[in-house]
C-alpha atoms as a PDB file:
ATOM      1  CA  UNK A   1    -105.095-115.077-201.361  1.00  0.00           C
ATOM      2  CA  UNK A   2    -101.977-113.599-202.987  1.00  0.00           C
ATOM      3  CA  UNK A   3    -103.808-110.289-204.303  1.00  0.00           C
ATOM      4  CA  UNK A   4    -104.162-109.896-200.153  1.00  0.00           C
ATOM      5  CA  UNK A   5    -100.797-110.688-198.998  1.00  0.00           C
ATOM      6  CA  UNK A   6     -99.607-107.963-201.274  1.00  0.00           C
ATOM      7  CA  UNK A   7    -101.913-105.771-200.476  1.00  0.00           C
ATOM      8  CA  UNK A   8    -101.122-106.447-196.445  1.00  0.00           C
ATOM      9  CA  UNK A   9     -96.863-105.875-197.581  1.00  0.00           C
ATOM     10  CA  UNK A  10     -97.741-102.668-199.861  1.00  0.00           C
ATOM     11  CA  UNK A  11     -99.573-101.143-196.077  1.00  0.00           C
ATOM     12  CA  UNK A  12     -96.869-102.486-193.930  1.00  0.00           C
ATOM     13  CA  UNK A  13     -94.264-100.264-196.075  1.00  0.00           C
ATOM     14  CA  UNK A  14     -96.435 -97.500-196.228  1.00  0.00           C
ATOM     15  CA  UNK A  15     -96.410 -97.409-192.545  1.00  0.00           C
ATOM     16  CA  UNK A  16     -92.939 -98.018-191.971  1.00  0.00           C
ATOM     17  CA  UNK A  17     -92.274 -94.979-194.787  1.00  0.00           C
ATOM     18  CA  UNK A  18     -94.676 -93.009-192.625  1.00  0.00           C
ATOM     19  CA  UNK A  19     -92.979 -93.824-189.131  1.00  0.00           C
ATOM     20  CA  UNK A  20     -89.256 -93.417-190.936  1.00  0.00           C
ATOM     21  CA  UNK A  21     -90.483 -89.588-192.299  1.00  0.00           C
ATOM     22  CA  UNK A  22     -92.352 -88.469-188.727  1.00  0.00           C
ATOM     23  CA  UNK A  23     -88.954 -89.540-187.011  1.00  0.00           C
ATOM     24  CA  UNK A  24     -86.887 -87.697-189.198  1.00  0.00           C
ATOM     25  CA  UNK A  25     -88.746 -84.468-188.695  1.00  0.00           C
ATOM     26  CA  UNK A  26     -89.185 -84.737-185.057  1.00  0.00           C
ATOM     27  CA  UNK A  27     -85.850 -85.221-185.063  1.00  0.00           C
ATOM     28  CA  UNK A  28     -84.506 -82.492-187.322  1.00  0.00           C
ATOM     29  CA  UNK A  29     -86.172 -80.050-185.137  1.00  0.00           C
ATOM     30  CA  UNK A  30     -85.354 -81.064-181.478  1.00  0.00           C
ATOM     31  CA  UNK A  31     -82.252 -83.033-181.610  1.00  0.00           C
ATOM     32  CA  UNK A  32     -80.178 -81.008-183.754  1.00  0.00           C
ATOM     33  CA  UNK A  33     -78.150 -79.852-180.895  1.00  0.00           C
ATOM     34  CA  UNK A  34     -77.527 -83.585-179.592  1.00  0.00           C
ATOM     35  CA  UNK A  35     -75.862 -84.185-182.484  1.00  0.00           C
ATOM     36  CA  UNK A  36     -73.238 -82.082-182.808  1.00  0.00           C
ATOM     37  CA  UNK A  37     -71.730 -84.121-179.907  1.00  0.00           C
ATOM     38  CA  UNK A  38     -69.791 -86.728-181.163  1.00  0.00           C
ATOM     39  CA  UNK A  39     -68.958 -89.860-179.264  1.00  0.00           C
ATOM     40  CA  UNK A  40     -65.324 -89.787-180.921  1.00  0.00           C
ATOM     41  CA  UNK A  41     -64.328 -87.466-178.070  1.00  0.00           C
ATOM     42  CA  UNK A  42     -64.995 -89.835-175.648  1.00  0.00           C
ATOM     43  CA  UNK A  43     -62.522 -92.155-174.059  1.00  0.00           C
ATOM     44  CA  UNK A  44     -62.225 -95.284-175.695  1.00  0.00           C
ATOM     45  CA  UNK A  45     -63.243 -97.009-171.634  1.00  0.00           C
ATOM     46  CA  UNK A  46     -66.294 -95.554-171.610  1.00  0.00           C
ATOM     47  CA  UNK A  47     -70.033 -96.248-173.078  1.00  0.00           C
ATOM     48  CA  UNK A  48     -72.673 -93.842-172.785  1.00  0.00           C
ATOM     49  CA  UNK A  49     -76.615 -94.170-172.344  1.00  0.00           C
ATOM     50  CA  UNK A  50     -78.621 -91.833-173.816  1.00  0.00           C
ATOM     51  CA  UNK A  51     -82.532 -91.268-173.044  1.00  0.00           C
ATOM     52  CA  UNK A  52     -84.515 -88.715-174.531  1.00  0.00           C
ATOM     53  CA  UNK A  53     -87.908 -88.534-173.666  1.00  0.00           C
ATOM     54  CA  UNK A  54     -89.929 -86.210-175.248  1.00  0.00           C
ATOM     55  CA  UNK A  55     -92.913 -84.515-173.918  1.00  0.00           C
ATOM     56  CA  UNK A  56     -95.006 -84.843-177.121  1.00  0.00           C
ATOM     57  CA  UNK A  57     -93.241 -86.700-179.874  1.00  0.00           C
ATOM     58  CA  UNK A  58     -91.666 -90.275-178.995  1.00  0.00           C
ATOM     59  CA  UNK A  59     -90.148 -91.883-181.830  1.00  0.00           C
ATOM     60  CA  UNK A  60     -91.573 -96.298-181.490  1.00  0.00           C
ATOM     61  CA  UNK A  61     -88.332 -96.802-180.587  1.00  0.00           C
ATOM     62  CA  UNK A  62     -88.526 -94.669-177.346  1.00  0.00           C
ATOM     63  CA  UNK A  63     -88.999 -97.311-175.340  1.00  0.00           C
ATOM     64  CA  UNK A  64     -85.838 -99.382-176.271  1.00  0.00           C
ATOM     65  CA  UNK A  65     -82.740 -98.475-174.446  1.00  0.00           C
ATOM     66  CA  UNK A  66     -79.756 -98.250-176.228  1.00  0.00           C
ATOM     67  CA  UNK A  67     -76.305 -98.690-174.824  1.00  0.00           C
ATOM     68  CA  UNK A  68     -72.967 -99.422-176.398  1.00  0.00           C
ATOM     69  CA  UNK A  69     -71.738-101.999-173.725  1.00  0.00           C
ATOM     70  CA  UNK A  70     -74.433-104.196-172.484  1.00  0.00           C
ATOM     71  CA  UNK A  71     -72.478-107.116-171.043  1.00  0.00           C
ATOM     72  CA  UNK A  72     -72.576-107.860-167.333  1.00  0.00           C
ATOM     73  CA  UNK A  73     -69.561-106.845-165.931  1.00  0.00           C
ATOM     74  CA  UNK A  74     -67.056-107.917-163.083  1.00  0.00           C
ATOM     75  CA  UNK A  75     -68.881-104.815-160.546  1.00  0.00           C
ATOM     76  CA  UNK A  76     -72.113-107.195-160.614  1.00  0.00           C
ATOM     77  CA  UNK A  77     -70.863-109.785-159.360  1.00  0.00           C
ATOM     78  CA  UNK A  78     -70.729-110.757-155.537  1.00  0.00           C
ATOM     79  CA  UNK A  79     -68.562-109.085-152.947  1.00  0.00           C
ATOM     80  CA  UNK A  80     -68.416-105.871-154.493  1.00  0.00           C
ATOM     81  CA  UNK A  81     -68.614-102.875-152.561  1.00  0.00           C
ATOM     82  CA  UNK A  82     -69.718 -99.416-154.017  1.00  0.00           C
ATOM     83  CA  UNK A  83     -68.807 -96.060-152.452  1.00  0.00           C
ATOM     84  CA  UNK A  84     -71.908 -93.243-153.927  1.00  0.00           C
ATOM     85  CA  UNK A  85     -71.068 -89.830-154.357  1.00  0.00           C
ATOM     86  CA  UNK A  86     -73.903 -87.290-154.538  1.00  0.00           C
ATOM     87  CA  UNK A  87     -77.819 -88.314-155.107  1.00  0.00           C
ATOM     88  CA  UNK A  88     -78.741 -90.816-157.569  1.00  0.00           C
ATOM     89  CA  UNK A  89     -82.455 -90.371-156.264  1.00  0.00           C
ATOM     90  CA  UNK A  90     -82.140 -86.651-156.998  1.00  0.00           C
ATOM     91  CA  UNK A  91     -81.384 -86.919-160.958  1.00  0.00           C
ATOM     92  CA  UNK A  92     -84.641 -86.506-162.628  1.00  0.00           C
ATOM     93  CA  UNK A  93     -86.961 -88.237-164.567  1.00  0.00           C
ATOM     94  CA  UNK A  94     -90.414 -88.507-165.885  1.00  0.00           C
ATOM     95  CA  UNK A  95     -91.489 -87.042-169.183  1.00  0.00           C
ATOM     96  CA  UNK A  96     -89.822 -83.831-170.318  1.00  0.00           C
ATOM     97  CA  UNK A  97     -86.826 -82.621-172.517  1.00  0.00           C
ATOM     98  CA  UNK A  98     -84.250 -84.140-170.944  1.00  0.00           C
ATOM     99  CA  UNK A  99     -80.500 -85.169-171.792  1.00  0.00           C
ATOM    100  CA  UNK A 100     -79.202 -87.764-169.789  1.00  0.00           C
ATOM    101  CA  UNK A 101     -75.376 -89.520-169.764  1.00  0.00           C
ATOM    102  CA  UNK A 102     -74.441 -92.401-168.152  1.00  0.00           C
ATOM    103  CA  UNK A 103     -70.056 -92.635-168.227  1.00  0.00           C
ATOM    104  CA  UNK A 104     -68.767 -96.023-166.674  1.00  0.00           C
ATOM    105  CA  UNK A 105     -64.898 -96.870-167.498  1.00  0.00           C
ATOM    106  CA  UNK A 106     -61.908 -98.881-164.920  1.00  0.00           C
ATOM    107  CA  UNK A 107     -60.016 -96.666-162.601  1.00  0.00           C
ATOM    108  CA  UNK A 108     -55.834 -97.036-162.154  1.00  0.00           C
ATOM    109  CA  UNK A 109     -56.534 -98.507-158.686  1.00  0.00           C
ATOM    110  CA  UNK A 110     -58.524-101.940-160.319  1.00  0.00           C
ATOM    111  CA  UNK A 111     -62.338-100.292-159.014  1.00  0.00           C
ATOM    112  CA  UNK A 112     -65.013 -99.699-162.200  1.00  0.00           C
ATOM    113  CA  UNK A 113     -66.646 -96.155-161.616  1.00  0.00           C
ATOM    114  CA  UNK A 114     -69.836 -94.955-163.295  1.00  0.00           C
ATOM    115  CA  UNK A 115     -70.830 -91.334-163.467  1.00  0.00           C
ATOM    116  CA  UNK A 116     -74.494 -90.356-164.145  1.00  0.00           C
ATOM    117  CA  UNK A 117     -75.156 -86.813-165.459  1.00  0.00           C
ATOM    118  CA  UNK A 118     -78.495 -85.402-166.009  1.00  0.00           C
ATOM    119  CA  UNK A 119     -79.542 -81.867-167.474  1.00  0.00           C
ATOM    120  CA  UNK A 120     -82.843 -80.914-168.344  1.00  0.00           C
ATOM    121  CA  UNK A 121     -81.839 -77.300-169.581  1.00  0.00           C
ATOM    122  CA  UNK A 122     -82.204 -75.645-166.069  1.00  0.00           C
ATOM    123  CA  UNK A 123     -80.373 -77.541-163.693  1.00  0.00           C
ATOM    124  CA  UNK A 124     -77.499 -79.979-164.479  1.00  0.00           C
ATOM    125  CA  UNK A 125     -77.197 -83.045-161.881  1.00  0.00           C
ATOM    126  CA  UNK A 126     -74.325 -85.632-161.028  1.00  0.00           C
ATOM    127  CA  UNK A 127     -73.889 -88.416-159.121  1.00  0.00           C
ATOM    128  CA  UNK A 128     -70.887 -91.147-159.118  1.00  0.00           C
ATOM    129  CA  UNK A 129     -70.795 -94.692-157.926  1.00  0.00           C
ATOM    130  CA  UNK A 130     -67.666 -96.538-157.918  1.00  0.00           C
ATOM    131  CA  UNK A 131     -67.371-100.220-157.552  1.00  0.00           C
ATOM    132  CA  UNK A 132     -64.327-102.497-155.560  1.00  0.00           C
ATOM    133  CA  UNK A 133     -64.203-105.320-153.837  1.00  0.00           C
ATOM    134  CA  UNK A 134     -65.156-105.593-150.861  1.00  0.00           C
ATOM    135  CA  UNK A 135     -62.337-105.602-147.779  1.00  0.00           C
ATOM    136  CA  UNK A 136     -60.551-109.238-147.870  1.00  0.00           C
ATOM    137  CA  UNK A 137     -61.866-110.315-151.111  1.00  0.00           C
ATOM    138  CA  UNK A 138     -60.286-110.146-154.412  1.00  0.00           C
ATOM    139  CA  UNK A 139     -60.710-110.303-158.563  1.00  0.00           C
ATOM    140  CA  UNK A 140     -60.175-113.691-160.145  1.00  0.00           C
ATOM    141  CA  UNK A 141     -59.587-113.704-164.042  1.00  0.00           C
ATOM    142  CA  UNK A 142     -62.280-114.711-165.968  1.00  0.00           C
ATOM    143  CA  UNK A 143     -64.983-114.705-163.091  1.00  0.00           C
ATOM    144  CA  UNK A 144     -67.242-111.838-162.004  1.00  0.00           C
ATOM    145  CA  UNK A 145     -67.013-110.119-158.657  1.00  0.00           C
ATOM    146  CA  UNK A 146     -64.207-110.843-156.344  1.00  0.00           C
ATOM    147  CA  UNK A 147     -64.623-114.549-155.483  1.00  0.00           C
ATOM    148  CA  UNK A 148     -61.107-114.649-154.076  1.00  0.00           C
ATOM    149  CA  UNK A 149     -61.088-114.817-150.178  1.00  0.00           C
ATOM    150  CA  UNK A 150     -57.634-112.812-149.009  1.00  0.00           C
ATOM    151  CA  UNK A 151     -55.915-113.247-145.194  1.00  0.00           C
ATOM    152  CA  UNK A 152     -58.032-111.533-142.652  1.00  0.00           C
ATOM    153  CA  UNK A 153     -57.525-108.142-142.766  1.00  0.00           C
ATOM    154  CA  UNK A 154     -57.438-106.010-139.163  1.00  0.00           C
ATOM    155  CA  UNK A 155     -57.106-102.767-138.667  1.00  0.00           C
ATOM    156  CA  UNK A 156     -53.514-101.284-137.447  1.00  0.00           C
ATOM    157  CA  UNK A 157     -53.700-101.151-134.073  1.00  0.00           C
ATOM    158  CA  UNK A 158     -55.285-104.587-133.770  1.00  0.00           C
ATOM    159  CA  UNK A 159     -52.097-105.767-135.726  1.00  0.00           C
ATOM    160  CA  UNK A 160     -50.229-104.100-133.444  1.00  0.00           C
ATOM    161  CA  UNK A 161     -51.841-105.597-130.331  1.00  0.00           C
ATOM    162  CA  UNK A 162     -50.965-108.712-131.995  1.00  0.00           C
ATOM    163  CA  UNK A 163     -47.801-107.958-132.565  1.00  0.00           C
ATOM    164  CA  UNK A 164     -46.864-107.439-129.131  1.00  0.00           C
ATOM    165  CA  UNK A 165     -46.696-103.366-129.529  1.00  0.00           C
ATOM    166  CA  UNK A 166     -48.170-102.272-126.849  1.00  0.00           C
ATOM    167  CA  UNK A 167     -46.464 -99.174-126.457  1.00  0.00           C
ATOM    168  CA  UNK A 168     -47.420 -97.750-130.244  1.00  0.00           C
ATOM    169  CA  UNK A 169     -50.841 -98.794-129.095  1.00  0.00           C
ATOM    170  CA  UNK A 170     -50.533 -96.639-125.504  1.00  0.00           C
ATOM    171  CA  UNK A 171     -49.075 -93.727-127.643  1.00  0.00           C
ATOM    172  CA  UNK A 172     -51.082 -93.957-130.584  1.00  0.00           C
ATOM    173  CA  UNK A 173     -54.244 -93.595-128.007  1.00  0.00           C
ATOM    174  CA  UNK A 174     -52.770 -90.399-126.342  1.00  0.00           C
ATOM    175  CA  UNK A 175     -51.809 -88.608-129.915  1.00  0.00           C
ATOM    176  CA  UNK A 176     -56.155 -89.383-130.395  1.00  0.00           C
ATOM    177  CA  UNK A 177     -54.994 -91.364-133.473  1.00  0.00           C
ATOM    178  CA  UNK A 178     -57.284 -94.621-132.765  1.00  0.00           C
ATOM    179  CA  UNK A 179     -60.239 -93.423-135.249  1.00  0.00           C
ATOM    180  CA  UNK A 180     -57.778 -92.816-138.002  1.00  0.00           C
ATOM    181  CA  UNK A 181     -55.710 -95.998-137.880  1.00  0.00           C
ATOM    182  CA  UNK A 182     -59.087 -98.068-137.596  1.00  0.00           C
ATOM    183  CA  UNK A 183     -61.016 -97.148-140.604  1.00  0.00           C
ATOM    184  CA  UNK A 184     -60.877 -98.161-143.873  1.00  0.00           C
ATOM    185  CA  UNK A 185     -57.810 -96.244-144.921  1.00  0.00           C
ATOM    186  CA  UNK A 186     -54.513 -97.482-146.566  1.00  0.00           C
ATOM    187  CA  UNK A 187     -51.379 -96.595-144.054  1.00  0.00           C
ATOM    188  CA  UNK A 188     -47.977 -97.822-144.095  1.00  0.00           C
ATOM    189  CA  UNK A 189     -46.603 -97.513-140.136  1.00  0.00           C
ATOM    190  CA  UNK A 190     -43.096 -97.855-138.991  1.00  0.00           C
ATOM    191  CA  UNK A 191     -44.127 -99.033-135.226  1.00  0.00           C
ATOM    192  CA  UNK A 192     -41.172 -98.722-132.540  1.00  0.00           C
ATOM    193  CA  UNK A 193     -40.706-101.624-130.548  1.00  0.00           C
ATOM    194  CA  UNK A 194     -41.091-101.119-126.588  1.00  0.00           C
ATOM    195  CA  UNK A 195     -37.904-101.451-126.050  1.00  0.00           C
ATOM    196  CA  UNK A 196     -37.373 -98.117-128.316  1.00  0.00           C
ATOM    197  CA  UNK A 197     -40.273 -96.872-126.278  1.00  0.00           C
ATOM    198  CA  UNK A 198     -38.688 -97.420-123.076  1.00  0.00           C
ATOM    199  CA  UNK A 199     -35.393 -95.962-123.853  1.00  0.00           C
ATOM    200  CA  UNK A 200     -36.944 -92.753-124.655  1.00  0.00           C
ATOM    201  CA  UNK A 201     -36.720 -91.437-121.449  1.00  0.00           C
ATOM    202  CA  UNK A 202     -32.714 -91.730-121.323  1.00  0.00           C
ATOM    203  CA  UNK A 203     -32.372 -90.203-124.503  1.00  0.00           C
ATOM    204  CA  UNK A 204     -34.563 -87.330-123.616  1.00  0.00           C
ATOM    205  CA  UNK A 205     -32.243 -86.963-120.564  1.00  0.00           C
ATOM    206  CA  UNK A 206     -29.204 -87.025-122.291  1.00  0.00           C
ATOM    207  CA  UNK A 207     -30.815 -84.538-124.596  1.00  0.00           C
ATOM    208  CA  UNK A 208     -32.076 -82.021-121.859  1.00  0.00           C
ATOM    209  CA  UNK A 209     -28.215 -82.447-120.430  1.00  0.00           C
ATOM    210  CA  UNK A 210     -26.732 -81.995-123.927  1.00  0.00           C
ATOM    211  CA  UNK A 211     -28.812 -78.722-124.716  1.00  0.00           C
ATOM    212  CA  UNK A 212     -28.282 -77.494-121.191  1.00  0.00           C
ATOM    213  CA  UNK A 213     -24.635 -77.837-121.271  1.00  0.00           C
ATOM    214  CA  UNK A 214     -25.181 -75.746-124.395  1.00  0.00           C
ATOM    215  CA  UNK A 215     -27.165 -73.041-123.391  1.00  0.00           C
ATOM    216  CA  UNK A 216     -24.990 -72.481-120.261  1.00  0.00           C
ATOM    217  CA  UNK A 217     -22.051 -72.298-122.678  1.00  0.00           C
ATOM    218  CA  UNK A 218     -23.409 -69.491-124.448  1.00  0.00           C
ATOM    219  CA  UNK A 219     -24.684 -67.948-121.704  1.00  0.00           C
ATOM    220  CA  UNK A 220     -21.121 -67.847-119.926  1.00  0.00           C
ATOM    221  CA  UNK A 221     -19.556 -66.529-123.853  1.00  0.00           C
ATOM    222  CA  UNK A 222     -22.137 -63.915-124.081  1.00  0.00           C
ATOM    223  CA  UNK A 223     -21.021 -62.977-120.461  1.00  0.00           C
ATOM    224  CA  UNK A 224     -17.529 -62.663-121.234  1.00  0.00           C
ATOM    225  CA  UNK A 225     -17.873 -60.914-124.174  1.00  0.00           C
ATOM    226  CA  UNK A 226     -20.102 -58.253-122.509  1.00  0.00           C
ATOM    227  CA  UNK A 227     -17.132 -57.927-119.793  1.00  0.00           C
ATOM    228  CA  UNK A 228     -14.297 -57.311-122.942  1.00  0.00           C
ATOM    229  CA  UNK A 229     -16.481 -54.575-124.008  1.00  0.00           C
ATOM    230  CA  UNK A 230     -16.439 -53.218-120.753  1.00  0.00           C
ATOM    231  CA  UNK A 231     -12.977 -53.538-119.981  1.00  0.00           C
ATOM    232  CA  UNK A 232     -12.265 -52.029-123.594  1.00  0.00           C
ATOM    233  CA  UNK A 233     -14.598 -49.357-123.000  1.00  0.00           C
ATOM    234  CA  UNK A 234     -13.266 -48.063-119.385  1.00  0.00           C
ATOM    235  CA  UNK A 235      -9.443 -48.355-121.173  1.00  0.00           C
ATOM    236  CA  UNK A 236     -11.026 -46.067-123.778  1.00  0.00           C
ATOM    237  CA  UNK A 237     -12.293 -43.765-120.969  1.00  0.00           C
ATOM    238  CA  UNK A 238      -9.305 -43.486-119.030  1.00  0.00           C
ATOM    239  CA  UNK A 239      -6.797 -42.659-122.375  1.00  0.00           C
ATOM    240  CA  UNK A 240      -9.186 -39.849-123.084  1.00  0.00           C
ATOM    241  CA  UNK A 241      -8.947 -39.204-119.107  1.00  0.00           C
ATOM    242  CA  UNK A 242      -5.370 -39.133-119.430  1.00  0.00           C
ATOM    243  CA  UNK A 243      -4.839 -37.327-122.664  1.00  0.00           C
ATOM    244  CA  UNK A 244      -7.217 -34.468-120.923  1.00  0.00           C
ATOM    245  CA  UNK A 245      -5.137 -34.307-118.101  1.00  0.00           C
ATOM    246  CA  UNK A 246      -2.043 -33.984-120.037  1.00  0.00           C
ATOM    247  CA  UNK A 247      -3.403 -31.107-122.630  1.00  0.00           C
ATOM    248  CA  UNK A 248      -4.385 -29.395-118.942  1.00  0.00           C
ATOM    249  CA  UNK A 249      -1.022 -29.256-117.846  1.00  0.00           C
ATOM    250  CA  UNK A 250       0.513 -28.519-121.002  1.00  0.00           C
ATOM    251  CA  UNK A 251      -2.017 -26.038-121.127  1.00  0.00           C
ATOM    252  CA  UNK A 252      -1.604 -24.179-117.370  1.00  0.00           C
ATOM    253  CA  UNK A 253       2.516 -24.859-118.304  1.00  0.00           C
ATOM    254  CA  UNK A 254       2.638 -22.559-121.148  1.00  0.00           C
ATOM    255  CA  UNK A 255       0.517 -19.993-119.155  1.00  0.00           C
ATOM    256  CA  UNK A 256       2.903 -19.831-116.128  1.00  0.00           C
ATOM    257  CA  UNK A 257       5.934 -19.536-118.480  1.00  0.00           C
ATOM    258  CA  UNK A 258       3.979 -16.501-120.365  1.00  0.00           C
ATOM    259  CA  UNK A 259       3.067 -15.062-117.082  1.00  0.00           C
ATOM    260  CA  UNK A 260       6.826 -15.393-115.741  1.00  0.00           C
ATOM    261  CA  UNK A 261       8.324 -13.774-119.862  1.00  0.00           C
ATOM    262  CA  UNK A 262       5.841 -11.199-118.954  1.00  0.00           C
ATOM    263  CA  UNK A 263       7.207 -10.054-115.008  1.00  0.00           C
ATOM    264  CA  UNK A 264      10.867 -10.655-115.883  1.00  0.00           C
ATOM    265  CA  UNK A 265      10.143  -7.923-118.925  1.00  0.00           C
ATOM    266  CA  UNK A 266       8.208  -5.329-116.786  1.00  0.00           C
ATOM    267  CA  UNK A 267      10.843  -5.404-114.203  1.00  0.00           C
ATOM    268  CA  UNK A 268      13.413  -5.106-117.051  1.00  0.00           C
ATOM    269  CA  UNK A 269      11.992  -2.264-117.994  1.00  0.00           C
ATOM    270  CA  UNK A 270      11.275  -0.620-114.143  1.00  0.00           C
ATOM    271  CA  UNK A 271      14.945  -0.782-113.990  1.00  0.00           C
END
């Protein structure tokens, strides 16, 4: 009974040897390039899920999956909302030689994202979900999902209906802002009362009076600046007239004084 117990352990290792040895070559030859990338670089938040499935060599491992973080986290739990970007059904699968990467780590904002990336040496996919709690529910220490029911939460303008702000409402309706201040999005708004409302009107008049009281005061400078530079401009014209006038005569002067030299010295000489 012995002799065939060892006999049973002496096969067992030889097939383990053999397994170990078939690995290690299928593995020197087509994974060479997968491990040159070393998890070191990664953020410390992060774990990673590998799968390589080979077309004709599988390792008997193959069929385990490996990952670095297994534990359930907070995201499965209940009232927890995820927000997909891109096609998780797109990433492939199936047999072929594939590398596949599965990133997961906590954002600033308190949400857990995961980001799947998938290249099988033509095309290189990506798809991200990220996980929150859902709207009026919130984290609890210790306890997964967000079992922590908040206030109600409305939307802005409802507040503001309840608020008495009808006004903001009214306006908010004519600026086409109703689909924005609905949704989901975070906005802080400083609402007017409708009192403020109501006194816009005045203060638009006293406005349109200010500015037109302003205007007109321009207007009536730029008019009687244009009339200076008239006035200064017909003085101009009538010096010049002048001062031609006066070189005329001076001029005509000196000619009847040569003309009268010139009649008083031919009869001078007659004589």
């Amino acid at each position: 009974m012995k002799k065939w117990v060892t006999i049973a352990w002496v096969l067992l290792a030889l097939c383990a040897l053999l397994a170990q040895t078939d690995a290690r070559k299928g593995r020197h030859g087509r994974g060479r390039a997968l491990a040159d990338r070393s998890w070191r670089s990664r953020s410390r938040n992060y774990y990673h899920d590998i799968v390589l499935p080979w077309s004709q060599w599988k390792p008997w491992w193959s069929d385990w999956q490996w990952s670095r973080d297994s534990r359930a986290g907070w995201w499965t739990g209940p009232n927890v909302c995820d927000t997909k970007e891109g096609d998780l059904e797109a990433l492939p699968g199936g047999e072929g030689y594939m590398l596949k990467i599965k990133e997961c780590g906590s954002g600033e904002d308190g949400s857990y994202k995961c980001t799947y990336r998938a290249d099988d040496f033509q095309q290189k996919y990506t798809a991200t979900v990220t996980y929150r709690c859902c709207m009026g529910y919130a984290r609890q220490q210790g306890k997964p999902g967000c079992p922590l029911k908040v206030a109600e939460l409305k939307n802005l303008l409802d507040t503001a209906r309840d608020l008495g702000l009808s006004e903001f409402v009214s306006y908010a309706g004519k600026a086409k802002l109703e689909g924005a201040l609905t949704g989901q999005n975070n906005f802080t708004v400083f609402a007017p009362t409708d009192g403020a409302f109501q006194s816009i009107p005045t203060r638009l008049h006293i406005l349109y009076v200010i500015s037109l009281i302003v205007i007109i005061t321009i207007i009536i400078i730029i008019i009687i600046i244009i009339i200076i530079i008239i006035i200064i401009i017909i003085i101009i014209i009538i010096i010049i007239v002048i001062i031609i006038i006066i070189i005329i005569i001076i001029s005509s002067s000196s000619i009847t004084i040569t003309i009268s030299i010139i009649s008083i010295t031919s009869i001078t000489c007659i004589t």
